[in-house]
PDB file of N, CA and C in Angstrom:
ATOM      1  N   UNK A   1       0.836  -1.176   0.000  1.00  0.00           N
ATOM      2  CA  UNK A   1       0.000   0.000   0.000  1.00  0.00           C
ATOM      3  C   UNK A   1       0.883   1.242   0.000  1.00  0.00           C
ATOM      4  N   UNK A   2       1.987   1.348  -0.918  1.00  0.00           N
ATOM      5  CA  UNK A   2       2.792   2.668  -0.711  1.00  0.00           C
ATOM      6  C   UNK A   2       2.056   3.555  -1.620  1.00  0.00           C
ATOM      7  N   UNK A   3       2.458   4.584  -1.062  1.00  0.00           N
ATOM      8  CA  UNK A   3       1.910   5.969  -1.209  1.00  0.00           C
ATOM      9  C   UNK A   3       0.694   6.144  -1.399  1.00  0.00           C
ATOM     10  N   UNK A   4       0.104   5.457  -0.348  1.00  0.00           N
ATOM     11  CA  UNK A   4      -1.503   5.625  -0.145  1.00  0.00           C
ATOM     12  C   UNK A   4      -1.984   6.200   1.377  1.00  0.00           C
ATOM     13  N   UNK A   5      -2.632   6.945   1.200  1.00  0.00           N
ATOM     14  CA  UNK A   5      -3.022   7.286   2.881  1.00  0.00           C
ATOM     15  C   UNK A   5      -3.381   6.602   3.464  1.00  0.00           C
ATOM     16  N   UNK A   6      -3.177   7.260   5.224  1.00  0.00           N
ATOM     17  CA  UNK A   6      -3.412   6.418   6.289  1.00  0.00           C
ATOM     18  C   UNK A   6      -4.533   5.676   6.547  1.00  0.00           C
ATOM     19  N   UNK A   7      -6.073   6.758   5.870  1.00  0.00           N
ATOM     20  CA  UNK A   7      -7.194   6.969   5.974  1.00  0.00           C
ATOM     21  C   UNK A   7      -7.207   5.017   5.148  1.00  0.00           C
ATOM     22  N   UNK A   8      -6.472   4.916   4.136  1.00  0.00           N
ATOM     23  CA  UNK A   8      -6.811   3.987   3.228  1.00  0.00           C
ATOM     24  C   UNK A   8      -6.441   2.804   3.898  1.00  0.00           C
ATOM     25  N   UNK A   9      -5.292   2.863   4.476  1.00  0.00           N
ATOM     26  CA  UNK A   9      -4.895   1.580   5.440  1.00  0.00           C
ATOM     27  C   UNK A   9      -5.881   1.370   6.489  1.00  0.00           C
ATOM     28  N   UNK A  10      -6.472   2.646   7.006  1.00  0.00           N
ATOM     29  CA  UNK A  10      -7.452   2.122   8.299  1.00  0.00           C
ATOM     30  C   UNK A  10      -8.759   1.345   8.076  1.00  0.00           C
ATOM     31  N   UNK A  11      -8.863   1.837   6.502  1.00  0.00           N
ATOM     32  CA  UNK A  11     -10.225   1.219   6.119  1.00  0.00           C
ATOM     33  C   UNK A  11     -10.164  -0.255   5.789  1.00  0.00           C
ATOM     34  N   UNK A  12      -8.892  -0.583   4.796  1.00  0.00           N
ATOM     35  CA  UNK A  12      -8.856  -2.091   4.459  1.00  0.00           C
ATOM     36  C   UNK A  12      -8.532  -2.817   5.606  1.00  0.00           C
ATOM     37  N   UNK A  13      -8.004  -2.323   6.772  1.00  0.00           N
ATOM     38  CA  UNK A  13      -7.423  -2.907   8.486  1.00  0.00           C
ATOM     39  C   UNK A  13      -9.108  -3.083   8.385  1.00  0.00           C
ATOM     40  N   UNK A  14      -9.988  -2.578   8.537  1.00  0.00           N
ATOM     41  CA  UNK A  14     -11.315  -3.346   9.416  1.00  0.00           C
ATOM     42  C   UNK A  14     -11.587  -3.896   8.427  1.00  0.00           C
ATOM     43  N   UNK A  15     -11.790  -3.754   6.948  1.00  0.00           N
ATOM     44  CA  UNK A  15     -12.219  -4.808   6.241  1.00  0.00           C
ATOM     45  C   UNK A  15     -11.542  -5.979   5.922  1.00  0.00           C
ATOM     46  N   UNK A  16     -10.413  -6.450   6.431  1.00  0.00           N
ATOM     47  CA  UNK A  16      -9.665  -7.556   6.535  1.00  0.00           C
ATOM     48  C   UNK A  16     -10.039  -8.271   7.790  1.00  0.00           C
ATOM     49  N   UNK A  17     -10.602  -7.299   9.407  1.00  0.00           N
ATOM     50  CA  UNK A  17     -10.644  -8.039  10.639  1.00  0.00           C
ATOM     51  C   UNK A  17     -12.445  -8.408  10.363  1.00  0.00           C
ATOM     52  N   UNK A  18     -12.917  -7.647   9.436  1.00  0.00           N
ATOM     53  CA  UNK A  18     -14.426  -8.189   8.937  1.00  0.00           C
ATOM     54  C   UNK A  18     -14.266  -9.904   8.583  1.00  0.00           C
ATOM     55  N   UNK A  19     -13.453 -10.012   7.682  1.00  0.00           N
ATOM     56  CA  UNK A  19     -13.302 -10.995   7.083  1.00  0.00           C
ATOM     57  C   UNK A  19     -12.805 -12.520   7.544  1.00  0.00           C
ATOM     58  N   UNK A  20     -11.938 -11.890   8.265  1.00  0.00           N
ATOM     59  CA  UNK A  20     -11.612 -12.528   9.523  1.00  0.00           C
ATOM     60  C   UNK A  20     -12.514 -13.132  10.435  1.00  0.00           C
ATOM     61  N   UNK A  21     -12.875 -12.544  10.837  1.00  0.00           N
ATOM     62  CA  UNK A  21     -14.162 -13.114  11.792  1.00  0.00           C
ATOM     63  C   UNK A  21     -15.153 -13.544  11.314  1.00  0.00           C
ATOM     64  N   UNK A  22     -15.726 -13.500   9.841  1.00  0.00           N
ATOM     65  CA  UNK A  22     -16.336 -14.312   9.033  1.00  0.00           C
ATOM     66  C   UNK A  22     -15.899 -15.739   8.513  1.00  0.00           C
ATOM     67  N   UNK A  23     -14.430 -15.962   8.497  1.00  0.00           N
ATOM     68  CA  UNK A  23     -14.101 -16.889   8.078  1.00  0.00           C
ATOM     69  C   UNK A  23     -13.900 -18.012   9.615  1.00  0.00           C
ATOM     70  N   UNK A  24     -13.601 -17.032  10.639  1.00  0.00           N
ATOM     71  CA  UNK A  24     -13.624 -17.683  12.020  1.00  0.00           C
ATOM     72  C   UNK A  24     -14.963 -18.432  12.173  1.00  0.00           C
ATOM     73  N   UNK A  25     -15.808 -17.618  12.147  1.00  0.00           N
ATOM     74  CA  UNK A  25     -17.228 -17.560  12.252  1.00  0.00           C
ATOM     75  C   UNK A  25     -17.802 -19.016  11.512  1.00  0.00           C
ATOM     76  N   UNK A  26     -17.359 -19.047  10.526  1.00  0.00           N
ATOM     77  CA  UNK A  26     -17.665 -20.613   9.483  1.00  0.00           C
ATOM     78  C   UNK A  26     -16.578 -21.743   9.920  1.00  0.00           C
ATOM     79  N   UNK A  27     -15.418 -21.368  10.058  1.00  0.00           N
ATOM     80  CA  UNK A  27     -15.010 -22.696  11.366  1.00  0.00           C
ATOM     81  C   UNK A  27     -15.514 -23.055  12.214  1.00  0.00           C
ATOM     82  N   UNK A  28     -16.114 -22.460  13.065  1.00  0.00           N
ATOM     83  CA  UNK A  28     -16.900 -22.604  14.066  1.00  0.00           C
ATOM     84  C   UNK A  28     -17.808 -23.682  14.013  1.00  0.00           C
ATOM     85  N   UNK A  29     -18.689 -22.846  12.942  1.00  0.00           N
ATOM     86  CA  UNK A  29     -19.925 -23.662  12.877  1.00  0.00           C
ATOM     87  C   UNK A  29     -19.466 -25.231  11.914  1.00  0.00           C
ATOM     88  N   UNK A  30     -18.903 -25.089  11.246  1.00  0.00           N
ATOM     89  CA  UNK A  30     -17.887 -26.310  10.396  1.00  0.00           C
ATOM     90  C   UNK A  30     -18.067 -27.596  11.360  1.00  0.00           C
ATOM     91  N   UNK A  31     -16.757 -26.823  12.406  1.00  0.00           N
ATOM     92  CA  UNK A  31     -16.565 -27.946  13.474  1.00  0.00           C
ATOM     93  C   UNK A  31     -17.930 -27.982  14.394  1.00  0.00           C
ATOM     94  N   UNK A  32     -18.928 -27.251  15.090  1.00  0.00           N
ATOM     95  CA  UNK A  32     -20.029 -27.729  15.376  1.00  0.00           C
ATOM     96  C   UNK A  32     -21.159 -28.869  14.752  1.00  0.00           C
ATOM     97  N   UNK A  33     -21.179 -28.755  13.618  1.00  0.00           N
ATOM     98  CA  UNK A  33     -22.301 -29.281  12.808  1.00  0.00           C
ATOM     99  C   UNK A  33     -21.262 -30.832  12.485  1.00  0.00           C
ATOM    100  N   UNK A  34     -19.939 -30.456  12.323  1.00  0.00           N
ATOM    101  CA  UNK A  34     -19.177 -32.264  12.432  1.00  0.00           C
ATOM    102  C   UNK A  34     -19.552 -33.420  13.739  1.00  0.00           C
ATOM    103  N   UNK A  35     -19.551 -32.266  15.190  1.00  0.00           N
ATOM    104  CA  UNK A  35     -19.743 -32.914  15.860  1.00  0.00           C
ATOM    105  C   UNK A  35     -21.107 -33.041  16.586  1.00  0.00           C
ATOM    106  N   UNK A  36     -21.894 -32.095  15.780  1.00  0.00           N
ATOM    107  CA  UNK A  36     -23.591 -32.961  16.339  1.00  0.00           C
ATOM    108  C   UNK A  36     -23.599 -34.064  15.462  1.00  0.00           C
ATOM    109  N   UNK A  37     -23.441 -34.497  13.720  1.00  0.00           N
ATOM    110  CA  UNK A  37     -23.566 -35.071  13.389  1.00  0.00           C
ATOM    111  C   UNK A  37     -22.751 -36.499  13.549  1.00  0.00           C
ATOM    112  N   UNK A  38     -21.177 -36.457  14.206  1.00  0.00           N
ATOM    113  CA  UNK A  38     -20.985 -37.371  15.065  1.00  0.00           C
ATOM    114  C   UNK A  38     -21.940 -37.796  15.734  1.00  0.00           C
ATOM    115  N   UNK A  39     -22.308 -37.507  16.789  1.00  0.00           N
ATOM    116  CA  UNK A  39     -23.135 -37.752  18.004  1.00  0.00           C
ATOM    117  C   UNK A  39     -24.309 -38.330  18.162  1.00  0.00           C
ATOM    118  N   UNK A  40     -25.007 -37.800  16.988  1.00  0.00           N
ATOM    119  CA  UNK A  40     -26.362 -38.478  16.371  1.00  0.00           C
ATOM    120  C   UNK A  40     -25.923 -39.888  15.838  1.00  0.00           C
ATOM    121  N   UNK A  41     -25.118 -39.588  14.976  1.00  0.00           N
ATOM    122  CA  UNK A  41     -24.458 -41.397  13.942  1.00  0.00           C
ATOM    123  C   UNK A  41     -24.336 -42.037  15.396  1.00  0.00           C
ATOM    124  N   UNK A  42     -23.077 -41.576  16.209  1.00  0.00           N
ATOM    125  CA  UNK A  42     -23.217 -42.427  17.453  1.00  0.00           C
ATOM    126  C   UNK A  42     -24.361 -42.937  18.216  1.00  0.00           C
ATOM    127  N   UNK A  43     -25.404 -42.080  18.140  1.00  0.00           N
ATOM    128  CA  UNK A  43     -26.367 -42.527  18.834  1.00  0.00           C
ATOM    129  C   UNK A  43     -27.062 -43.719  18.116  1.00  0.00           C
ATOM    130  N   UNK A  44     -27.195 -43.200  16.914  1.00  0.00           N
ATOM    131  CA  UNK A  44     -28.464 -44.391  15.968  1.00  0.00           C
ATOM    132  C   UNK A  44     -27.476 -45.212  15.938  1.00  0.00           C
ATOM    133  N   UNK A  45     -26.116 -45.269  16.101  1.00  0.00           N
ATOM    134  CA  UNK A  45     -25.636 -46.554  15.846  1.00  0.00           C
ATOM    135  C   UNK A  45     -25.942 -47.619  17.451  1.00  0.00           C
ATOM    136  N   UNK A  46     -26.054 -46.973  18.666  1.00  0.00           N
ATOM    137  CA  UNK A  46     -25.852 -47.478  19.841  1.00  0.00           C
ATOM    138  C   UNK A  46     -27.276 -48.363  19.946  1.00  0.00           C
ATOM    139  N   UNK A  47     -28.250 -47.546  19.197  1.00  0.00           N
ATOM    140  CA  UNK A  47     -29.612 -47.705  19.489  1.00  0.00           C
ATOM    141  C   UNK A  47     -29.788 -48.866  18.593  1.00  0.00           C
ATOM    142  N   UNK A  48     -29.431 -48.997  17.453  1.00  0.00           N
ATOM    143  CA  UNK A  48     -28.997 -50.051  16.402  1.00  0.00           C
ATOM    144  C   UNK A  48     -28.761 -51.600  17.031  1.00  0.00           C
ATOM    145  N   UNK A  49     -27.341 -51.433  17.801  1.00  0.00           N
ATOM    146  CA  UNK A  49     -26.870 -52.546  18.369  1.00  0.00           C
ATOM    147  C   UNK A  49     -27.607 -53.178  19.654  1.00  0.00           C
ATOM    148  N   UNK A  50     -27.853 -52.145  20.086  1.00  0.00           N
ATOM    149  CA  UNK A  50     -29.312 -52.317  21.821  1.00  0.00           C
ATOM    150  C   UNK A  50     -30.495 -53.176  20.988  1.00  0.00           C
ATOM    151  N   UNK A  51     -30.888 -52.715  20.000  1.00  0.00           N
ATOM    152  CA  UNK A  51     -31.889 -53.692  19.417  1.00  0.00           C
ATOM    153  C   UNK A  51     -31.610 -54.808  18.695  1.00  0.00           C
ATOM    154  N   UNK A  52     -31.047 -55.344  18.592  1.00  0.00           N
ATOM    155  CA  UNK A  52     -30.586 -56.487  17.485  1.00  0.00           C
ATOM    156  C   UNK A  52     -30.196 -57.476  18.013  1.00  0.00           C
TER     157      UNK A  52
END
């Protein structure tokens, strides 16, 4: 960013920590939704073997 103002660095600085925390934001939920859907498979599988 040479010879660009400060004004210009401050603006792409929050639109990079925007982005950031959007992409945090979808890890999150990534790894949440892996491990309900673990948990459930685990379950129907437990419930599976209890009956059989």
């Amino acid at each position: 960013m040479a010879c660009m103002s400060h004004r210009i660095r401050e603006r792409t600085n929050a639109h990079d920590a925007a982005g950031n925390s959007t992409a945090f934001g979808k890890g999150l939920a990534t790894v949440s939704c892996t491990g309900i859907i673990s948990t459930v498979w685990s379950f129907c599988e437990l419930c599976r073997h209890q009956n059989s």
